[in-house]
Protein backbone atom coordinates (compact mmCIF):
# COMPACT_ATOMS: atom_id res chain seq x y z
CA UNK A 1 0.00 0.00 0.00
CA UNK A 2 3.01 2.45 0.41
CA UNK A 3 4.26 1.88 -2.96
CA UNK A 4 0.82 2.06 -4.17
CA UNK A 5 0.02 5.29 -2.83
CA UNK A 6 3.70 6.86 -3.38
CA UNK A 7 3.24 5.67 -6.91
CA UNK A 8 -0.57 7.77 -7.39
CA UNK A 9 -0.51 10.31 -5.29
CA UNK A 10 1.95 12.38 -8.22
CA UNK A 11 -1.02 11.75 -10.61
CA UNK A 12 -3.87 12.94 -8.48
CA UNK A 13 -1.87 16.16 -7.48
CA UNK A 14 -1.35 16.77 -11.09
CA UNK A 15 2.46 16.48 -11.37
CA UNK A 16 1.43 13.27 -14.00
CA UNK A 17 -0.63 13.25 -16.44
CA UNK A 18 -2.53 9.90 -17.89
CA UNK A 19 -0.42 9.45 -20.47
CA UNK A 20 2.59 9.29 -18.60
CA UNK A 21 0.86 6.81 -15.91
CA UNK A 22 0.55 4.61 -19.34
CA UNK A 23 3.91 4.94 -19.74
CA UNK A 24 4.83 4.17 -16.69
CA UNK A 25 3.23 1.23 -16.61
CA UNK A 26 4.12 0.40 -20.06
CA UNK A 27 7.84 0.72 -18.84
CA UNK A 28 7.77 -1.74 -15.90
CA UNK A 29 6.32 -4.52 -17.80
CA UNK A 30 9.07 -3.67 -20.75
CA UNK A 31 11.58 -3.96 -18.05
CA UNK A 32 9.97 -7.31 -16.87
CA UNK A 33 10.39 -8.44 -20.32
CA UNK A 34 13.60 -7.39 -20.59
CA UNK A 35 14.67 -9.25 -16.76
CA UNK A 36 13.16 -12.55 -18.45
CA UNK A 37 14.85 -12.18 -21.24
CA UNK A 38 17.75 -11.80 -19.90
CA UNK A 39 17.65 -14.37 -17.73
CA UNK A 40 17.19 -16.89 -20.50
CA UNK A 41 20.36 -15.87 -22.26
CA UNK A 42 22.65 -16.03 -18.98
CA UNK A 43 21.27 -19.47 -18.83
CA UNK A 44 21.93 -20.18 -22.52
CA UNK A 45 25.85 -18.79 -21.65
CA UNK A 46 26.00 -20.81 -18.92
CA UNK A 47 25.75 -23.79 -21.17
CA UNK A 48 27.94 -22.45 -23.32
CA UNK A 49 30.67 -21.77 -21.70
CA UNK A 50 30.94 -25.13 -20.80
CA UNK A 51 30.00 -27.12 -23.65
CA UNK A 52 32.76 -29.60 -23.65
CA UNK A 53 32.17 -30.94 -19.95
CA UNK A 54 28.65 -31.36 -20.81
CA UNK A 55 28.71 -32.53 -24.28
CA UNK A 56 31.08 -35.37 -23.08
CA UNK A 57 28.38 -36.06 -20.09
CA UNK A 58 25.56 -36.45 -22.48
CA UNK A 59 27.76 -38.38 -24.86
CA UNK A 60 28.59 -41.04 -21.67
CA UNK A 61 24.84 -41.08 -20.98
CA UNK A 62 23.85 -41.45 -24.46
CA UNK A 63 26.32 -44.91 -24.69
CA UNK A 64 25.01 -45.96 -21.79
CA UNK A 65 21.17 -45.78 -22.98
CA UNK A 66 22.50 -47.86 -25.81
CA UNK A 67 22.53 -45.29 -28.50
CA UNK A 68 25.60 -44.61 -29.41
CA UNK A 69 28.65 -46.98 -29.58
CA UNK A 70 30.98 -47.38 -26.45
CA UNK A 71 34.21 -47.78 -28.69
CA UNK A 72 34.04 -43.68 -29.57
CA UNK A 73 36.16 -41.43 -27.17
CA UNK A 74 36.09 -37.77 -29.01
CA UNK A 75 38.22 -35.04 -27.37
CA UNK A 76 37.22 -31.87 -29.06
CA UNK A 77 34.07 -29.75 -29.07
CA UNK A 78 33.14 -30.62 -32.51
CA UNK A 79 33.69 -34.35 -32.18
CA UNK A 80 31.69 -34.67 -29.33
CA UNK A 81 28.90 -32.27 -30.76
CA UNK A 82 29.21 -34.42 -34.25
CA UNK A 83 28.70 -38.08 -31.76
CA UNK A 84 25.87 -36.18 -30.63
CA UNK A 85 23.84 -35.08 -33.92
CA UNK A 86 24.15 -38.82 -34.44
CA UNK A 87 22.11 -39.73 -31.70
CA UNK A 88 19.35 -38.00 -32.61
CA UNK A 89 18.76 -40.16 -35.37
CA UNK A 90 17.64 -42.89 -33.01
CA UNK A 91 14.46 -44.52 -33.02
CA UNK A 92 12.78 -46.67 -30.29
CA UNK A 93 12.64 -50.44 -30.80
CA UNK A 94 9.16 -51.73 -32.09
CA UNK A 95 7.52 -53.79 -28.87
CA UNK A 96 5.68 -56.97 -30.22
CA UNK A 97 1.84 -56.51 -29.06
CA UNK A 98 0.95 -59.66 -27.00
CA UNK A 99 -2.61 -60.40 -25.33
CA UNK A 100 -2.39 -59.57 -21.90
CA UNK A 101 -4.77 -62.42 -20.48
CA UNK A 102 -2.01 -64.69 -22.26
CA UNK A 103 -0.19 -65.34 -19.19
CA UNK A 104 -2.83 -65.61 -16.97
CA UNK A 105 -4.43 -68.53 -18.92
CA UNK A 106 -1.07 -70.85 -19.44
CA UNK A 107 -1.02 -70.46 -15.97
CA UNK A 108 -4.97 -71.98 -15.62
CA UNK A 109 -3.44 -74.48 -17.87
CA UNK A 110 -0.78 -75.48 -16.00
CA UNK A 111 -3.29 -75.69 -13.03
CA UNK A 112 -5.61 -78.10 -14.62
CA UNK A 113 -2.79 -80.39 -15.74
CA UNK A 114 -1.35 -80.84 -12.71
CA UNK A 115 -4.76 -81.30 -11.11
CA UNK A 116 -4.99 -84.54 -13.58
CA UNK A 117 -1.70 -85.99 -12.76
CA UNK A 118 -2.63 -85.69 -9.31
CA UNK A 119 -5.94 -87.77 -10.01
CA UNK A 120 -4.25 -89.74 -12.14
CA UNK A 121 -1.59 -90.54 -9.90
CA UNK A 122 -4.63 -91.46 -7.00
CA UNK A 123 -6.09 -93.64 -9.30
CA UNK A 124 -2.77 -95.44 -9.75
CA UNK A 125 -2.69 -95.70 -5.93
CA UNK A 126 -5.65 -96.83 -5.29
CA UNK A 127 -5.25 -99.76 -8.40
CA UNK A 128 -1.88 -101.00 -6.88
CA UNK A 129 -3.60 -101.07 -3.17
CA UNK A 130 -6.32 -103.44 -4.60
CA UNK A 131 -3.55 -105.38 -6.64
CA UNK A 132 -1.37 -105.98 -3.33
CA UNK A 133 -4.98 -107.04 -2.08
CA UNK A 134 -5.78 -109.39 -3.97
CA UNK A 135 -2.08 -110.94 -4.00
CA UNK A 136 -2.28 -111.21 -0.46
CA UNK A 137 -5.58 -112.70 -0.45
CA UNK A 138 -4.95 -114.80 -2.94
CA UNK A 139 -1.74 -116.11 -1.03
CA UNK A 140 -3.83 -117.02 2.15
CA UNK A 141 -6.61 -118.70 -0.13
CA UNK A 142 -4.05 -120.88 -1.39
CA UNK A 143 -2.42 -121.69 1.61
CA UNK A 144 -5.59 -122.95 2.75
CA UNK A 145 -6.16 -124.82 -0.18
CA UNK A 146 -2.86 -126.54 0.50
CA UNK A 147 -3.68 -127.26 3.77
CA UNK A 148 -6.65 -129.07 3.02
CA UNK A 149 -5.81 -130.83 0.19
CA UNK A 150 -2.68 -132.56 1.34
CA UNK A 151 -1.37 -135.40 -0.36
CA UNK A 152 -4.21 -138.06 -0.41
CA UNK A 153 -5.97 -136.90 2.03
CA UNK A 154 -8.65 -135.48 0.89
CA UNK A 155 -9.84 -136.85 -2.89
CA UNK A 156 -12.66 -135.40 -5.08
CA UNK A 157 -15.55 -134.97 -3.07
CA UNK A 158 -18.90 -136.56 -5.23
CA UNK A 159 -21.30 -135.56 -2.59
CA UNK A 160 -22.67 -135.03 0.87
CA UNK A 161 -22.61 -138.78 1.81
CA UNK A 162 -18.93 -139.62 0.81
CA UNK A 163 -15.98 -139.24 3.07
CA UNK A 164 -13.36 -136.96 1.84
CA UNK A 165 -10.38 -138.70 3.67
CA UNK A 166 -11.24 -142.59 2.53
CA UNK A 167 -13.88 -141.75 -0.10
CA UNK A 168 -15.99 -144.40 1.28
CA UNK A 169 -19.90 -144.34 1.75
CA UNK A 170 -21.32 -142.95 4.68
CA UNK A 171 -24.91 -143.85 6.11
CA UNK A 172 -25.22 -139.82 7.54
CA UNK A 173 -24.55 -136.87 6.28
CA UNK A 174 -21.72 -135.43 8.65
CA UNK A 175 -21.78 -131.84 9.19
CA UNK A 176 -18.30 -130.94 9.69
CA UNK A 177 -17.26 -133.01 6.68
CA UNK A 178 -19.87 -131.19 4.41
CA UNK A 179 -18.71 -127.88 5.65
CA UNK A 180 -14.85 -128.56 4.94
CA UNK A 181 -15.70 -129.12 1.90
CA UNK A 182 -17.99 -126.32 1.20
CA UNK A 183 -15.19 -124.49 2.25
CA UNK A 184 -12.84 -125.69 -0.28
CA UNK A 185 -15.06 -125.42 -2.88
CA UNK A 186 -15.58 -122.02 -2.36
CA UNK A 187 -11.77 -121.49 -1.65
CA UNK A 188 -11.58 -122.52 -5.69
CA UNK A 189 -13.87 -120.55 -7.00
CA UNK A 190 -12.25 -117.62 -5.46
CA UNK A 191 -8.57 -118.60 -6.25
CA UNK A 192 -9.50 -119.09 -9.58
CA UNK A 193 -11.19 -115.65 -10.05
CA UNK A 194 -8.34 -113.62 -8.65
CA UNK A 195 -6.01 -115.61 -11.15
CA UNK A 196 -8.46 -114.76 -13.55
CA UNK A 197 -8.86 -111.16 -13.37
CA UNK A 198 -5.14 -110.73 -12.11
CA UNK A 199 -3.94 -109.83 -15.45
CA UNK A 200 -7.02 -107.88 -16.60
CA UNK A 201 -5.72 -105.52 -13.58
CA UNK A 202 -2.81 -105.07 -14.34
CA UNK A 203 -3.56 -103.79 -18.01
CA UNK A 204 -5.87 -101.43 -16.06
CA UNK A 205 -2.66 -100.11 -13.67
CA UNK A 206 -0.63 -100.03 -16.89
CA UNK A 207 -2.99 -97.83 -18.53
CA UNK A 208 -3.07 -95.65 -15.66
CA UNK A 209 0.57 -95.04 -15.67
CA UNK A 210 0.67 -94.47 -19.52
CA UNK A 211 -1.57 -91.59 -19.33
CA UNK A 212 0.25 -90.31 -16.24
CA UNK A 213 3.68 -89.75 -18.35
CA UNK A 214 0.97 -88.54 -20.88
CA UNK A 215 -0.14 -85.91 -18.24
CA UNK A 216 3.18 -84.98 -17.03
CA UNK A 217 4.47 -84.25 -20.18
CA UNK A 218 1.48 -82.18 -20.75
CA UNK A 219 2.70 -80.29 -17.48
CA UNK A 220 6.15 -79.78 -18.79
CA UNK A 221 4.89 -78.24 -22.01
CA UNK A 222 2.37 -76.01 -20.04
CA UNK A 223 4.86 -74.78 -17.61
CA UNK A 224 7.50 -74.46 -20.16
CA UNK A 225 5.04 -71.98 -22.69
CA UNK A 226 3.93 -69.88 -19.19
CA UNK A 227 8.00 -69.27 -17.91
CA UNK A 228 8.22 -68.34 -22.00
CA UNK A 229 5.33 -66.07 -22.06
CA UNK A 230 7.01 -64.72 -18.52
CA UNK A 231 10.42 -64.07 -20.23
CA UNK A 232 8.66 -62.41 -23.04
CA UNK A 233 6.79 -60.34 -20.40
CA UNK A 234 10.04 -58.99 -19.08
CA UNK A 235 11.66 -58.82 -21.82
CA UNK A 236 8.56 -56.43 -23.23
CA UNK A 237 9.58 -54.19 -19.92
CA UNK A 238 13.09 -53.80 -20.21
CA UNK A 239 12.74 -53.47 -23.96
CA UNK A 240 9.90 -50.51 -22.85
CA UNK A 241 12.88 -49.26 -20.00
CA UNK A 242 15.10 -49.30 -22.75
CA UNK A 243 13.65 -47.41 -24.78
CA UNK A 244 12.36 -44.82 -22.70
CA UNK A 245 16.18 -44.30 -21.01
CA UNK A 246 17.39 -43.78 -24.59
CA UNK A 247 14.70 -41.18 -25.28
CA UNK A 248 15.19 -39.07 -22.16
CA UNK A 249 19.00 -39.38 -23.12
CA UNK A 250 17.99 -38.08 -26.24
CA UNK A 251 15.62 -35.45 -25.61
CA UNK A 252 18.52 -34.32 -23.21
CA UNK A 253 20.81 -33.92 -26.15
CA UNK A 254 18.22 -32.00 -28.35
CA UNK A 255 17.87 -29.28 -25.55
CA UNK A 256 21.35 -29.00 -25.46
CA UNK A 257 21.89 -28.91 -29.20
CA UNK A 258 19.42 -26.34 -29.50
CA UNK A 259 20.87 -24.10 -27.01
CA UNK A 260 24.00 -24.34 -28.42
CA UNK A 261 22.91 -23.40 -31.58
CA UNK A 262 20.28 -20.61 -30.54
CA UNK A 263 23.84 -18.58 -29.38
CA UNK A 264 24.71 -17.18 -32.55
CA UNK A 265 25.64 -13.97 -32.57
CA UNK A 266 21.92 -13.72 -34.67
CA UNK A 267 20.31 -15.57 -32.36
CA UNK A 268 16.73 -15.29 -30.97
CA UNK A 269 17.17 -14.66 -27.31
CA UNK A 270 20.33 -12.01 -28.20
CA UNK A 271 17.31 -10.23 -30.28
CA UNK A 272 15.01 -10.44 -27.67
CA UNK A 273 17.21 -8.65 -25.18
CA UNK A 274 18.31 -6.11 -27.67
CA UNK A 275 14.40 -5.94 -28.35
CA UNK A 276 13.40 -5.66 -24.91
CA UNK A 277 16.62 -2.87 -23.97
CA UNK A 278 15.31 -0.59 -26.91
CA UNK A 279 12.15 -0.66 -25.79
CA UNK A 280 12.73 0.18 -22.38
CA UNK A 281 15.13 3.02 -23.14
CA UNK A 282 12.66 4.35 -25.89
CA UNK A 283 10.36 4.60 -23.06
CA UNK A 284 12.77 6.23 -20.40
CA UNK A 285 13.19 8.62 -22.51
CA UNK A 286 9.69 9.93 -22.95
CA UNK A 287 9.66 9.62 -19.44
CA UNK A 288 13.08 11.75 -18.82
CA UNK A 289 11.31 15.39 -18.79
CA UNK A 290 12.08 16.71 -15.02
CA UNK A 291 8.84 18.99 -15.91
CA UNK A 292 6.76 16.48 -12.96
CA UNK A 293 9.87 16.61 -10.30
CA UNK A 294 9.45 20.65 -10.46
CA UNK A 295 5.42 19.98 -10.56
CA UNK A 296 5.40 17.91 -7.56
CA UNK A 297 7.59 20.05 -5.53
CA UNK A 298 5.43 23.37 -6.39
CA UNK A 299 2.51 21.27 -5.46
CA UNK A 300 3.88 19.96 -2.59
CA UNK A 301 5.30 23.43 -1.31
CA UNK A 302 1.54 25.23 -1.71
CA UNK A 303 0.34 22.16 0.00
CA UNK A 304 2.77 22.74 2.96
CA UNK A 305 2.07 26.40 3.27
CA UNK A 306 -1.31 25.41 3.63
CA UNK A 307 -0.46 23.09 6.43
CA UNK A 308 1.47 25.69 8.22
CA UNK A 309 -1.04 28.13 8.13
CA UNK A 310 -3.52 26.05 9.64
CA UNK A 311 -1.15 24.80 12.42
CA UNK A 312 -1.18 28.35 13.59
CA UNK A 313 -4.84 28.41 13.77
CA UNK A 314 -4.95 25.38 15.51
CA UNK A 315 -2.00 26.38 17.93
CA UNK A 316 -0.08 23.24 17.33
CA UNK A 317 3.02 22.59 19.63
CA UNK A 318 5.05 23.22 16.52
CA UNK A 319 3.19 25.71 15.05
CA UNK A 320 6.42 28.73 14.75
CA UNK A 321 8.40 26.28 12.05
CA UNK A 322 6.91 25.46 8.62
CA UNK A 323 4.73 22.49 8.43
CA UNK A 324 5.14 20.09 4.85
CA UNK A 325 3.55 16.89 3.63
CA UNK A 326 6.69 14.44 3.18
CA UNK A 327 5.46 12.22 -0.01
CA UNK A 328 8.95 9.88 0.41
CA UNK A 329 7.83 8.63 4.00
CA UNK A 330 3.91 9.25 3.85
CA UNK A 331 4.35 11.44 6.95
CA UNK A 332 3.71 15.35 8.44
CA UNK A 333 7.33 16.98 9.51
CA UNK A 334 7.83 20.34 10.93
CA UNK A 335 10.77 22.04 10.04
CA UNK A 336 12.45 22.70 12.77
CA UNK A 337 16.43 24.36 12.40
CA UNK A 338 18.91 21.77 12.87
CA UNK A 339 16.52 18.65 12.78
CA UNK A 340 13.34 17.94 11.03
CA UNK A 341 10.64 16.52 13.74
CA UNK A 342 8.51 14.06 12.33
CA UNK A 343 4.96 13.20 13.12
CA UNK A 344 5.48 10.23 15.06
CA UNK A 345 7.92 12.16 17.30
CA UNK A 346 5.91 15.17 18.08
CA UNK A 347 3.60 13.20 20.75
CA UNK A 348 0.58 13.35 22.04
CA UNK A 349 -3.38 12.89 20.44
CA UNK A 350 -3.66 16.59 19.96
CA UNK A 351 -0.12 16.86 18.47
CA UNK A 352 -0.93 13.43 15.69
CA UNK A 353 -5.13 15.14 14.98
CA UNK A 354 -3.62 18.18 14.22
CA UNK A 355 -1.14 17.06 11.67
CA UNK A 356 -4.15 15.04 10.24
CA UNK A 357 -6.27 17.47 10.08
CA UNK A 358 -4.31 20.49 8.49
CA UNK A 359 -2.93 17.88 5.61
CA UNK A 360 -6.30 16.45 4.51
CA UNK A 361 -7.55 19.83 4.61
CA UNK A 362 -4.77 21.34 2.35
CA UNK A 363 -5.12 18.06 0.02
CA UNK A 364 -8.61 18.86 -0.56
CA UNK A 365 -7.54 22.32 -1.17
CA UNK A 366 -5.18 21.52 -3.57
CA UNK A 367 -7.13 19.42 -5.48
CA UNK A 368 -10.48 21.57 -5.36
CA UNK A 369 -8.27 24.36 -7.13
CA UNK A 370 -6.94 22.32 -9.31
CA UNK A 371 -9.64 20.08 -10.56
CA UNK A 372 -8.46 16.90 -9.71
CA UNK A 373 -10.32 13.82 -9.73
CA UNK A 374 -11.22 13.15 -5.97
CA UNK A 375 -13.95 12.94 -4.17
CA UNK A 376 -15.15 16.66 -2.52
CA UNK A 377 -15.82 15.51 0.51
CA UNK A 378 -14.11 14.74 3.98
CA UNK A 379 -15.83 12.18 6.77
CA UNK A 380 -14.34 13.06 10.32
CA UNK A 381 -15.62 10.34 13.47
CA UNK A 382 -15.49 11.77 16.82
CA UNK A 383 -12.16 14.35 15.86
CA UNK A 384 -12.79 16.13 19.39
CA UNK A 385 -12.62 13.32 21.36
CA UNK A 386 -8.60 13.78 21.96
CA UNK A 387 -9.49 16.96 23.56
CA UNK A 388 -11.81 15.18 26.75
CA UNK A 389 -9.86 14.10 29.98
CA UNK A 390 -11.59 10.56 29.37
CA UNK A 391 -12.94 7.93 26.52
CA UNK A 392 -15.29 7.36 29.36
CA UNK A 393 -16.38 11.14 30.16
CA UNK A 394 -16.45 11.80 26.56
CA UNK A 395 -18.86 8.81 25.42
CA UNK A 396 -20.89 10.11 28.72
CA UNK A 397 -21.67 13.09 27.06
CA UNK A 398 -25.71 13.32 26.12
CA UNK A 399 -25.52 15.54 23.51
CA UNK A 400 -26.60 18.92 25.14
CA UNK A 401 -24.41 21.73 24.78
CA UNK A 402 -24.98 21.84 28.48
CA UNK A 403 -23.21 18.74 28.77
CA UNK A 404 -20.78 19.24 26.93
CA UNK A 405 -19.70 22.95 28.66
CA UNK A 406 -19.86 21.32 32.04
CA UNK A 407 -16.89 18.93 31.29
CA UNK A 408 -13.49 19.32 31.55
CA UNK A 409 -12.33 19.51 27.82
CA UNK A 410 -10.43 22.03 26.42
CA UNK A 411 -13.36 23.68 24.52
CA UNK A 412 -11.27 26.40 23.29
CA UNK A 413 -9.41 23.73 20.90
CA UNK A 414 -12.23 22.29 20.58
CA UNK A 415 -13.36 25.31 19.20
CA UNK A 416 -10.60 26.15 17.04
CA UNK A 417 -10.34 22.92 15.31
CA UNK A 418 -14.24 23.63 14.12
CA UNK A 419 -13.66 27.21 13.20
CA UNK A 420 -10.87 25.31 11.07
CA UNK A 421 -13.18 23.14 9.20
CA UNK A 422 -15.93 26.29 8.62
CA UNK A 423 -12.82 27.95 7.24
CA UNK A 424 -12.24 25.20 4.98
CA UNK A 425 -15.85 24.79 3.75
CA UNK A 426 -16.56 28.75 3.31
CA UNK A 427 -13.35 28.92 1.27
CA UNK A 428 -14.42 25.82 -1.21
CA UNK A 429 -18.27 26.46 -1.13
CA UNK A 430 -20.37 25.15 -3.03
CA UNK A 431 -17.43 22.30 -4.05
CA UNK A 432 -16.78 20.64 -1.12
CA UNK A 433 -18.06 18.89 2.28
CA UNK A 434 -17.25 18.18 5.40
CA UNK A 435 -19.50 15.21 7.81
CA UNK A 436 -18.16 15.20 11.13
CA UNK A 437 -19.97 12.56 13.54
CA UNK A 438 -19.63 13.62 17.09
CA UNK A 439 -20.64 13.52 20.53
CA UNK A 440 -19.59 16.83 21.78
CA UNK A 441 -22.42 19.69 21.40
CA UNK A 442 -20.87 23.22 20.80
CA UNK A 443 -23.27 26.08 21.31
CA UNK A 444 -21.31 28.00 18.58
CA UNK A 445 -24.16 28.99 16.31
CA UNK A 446 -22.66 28.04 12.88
CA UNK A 447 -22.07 24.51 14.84
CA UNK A 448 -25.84 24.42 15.77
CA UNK A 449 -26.59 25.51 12.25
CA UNK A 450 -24.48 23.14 10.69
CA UNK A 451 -26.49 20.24 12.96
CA UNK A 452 -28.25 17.92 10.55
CA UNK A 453 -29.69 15.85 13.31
CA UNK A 454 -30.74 16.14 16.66
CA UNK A 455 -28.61 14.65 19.22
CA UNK A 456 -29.15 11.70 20.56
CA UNK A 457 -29.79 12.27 24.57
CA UNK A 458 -31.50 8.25 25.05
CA UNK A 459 -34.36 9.20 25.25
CA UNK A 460 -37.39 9.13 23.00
CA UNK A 461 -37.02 8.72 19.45
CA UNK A 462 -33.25 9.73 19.30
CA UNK A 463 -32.37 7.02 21.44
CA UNK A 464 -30.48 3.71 19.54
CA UNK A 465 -33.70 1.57 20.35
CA UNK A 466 -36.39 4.24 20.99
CA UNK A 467 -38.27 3.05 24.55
CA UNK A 468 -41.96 3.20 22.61
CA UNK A 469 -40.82 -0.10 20.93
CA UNK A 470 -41.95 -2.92 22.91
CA UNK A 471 -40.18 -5.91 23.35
CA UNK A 472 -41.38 -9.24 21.48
């Protein structure tokens, strides 16, 4: 806001006109241009000056992407910037398009062949565990056939009435007899079916195992296409790595060939900044006229005498030594011999209104006689309230004039800094206006005239919240 108002406050006394505010502004954003493009040429120099230290650097990167071969070690500028015009002729590596659900179903392949060698392989179990079975059973079936048909002993049995040790007649039929050989006869019939079907078995287990090499070899080739279509996988990615190392590398060495070569002596950015410096001085120099320094100081010094004429009206503390506006440090400062005193070190409430006041007055002067464009009027809240002993016995105050003579202000400054703002008014009538809001009631009559509203005492109508309204 300093800058802001250091920067208009020239214009609106009328030391500037609008066309040099244009300027003005047209000159800080040629400058701008000019600080950009300057900037971009100290950063084309830069490179530059060292374009053998970084040529080499891209050229190691560059043979490490791949691009260019390791076996060349140039040592001049030229070399190296020759090595590195070739590398902008490479292109990236075509990468073979595969499905990307191929992977993923080799591997459901794989999955279901190994889930069939493993039922093959329990089906194999289970056929050997019913082969060892029936070997064993058939073992202990004829063991008992040996037992019970020992040598002679027991002959061909013709029926229940025959006796299977002498094969003579019997009268009865003898239980235990009968039941032996019920027993061997069924101990046959069993041997012989488990010899029978013995080899029929086997061809079964046989089978089995054929199609179990079957299904393993299945396995192999499913598991060897899914680590294939793996390799190719990661061989897509490095391929894809590859190639995007090699075209960083080389849009790396573009940048650098380009700046190299955008430092002729007929370059762009040397044109720019020549450009931009022409502009700016061809603008400085419409600007050059000291005509607004000597404007600005007359203003300034018929602004000041203003000021110090209404210090003495106003009996400031400093009131014997010229009073001036100083536009450098936004400030008030009275002249005093030997060492200027400004506002902030003069003290005091009366001391700081006063400066205010006789410096917005003469600004309104000055630019009411010289038709400037600014608002004609001046708002002032509560100005007299420095001149009370109290914030608390001047918000007291009810209004009255009674009131207000019955406290302990100094009414005569009071006074004075009111006949001040009449002065100002009668001497810019019918141009400019003055709206003080205030609590102190003077019975001076051109201050009762000047009244636009009754004071507020509280009570009745003038109060804040007038007592007729009744509460909700």
């Amino acid at each position: 806001m300093p800058r802001t108002m250091k920067d208009t406050l020239p214009y609106f006394l009328g030391a500037v006109n609008s066309e040099r505010v244009k300027l003005e502004h047209e000159l800080r954003l040629a400058k701008r241009r000019l600080k950009l493009a300057q900037r971009d040429l100290r950063e084309a120099e830069s490179v530059s000056v060292d374009r053998l230290r970084r040529g080499q650097s891209l050229l190691t990167e560059a043979q490490q992407a791949g691009i260019l071969r390791l076996d060349v070690s140039p040592t001049t500028a030229d070399e190296v910037l020759a090595e590195l015009r070739l590398a902008l002729r490479w292109t990236p590596t075509a990468i073979p398009q595969r499905p990307e659900d191929r992977v993923a179903y080799l591997r459901s392949q794989v999955e279901d062949q190994r889930d069939r060698l493993k039922s093959v392989q329990g089906q194999i179990e289970a056929a050997e565990t019913f082969e060892r079975d029936s070997n064993r059973y058939a073992s202990e079936t004829g063991q008992q056939v040996n037992r019970l048909q020992t040598i002679q002993i027991f002959r061909a049995v013709d029926g229940p009435h025959r006796c299977p040790v002498c094969s003579s007649q019997l009268s009865t039929n003898v239980p235990t007899v009968a039941e032996v050989s019920d027993s061997l006869r069924r101990l046959d019939s069993d041997l012989s079916f488990v010899e029978r079907e013995r080899p029929r078995l086997r061809e079964y287990v046989d089978g089995l195992k054929d199609e179990r090499e079957r299904t393993r070899q299945s396995v192999t080739e499913a598991d060897f296409a899914l680590q294939a279509a793996i390799a190719e996988q990661e061989a897509t990615a490095e391929l894809q790595d590859a190639n995007a190392r090699a075209g960083r590398a080389v849009g790396r060495i573009s940048l650098y060939l380009e700046t190299l070569e955008s430092l002729d002596e007929n370059s762009d950015l040397r044109a720019a900044v020549d450009k931009c410096q022409a502009e700016a001085s061809r603008i400085e120099s419409l600007l050059s006229d000291d005509a607004e320094e000597e404007i600005l100081a007359a203003a300034l010094n018929r602004i000041g005498t203003q000021m110090s004429q209404s210090a003495k009206i106003l009996q400031l503390e400093f009131q014997k030594w010229p009073y001036r506006f100083d536009l450098e440090h936004l400030t008030v400062t009275a002249d005093r011999p030997g060492r200027p005193i400004p506002m902030q070190r003069m003290g005091g409430g009366k001391n700081w209104l006063g400066c205010h006041l006789i410096t917005l007055l003469a600004l309104h002067q000055h630019f009411r006689t010289e038709g400037r464009p600014v608002p004609a009027f001046l708002i002032l809240d509560q100005p007299s309230q420095v001149y009370f002993p109290s914030l608390q016995a001047y918000r007291a105050l009810s209004g009255t004039t009674a009131d207000t003579l019955k406290s302990d202000a100094d009414l005569e400054a009071v006074q004075r800094m009111f006949d001040l703002l009449f002065a100002a008014c009668d001497s810019l009538k019918p141009n400019f206006q003055i709206i003080v809001l205030e609590h102190a009631n003077l019975p001076d009559e051109r201050f009762q005239a000047a009244l636009v509203e009754s004071p507020w005492t509280g009570q009745g109508r003038h109060a804040l919240v007038p007592t007729d309204w009744t509460p909700l």
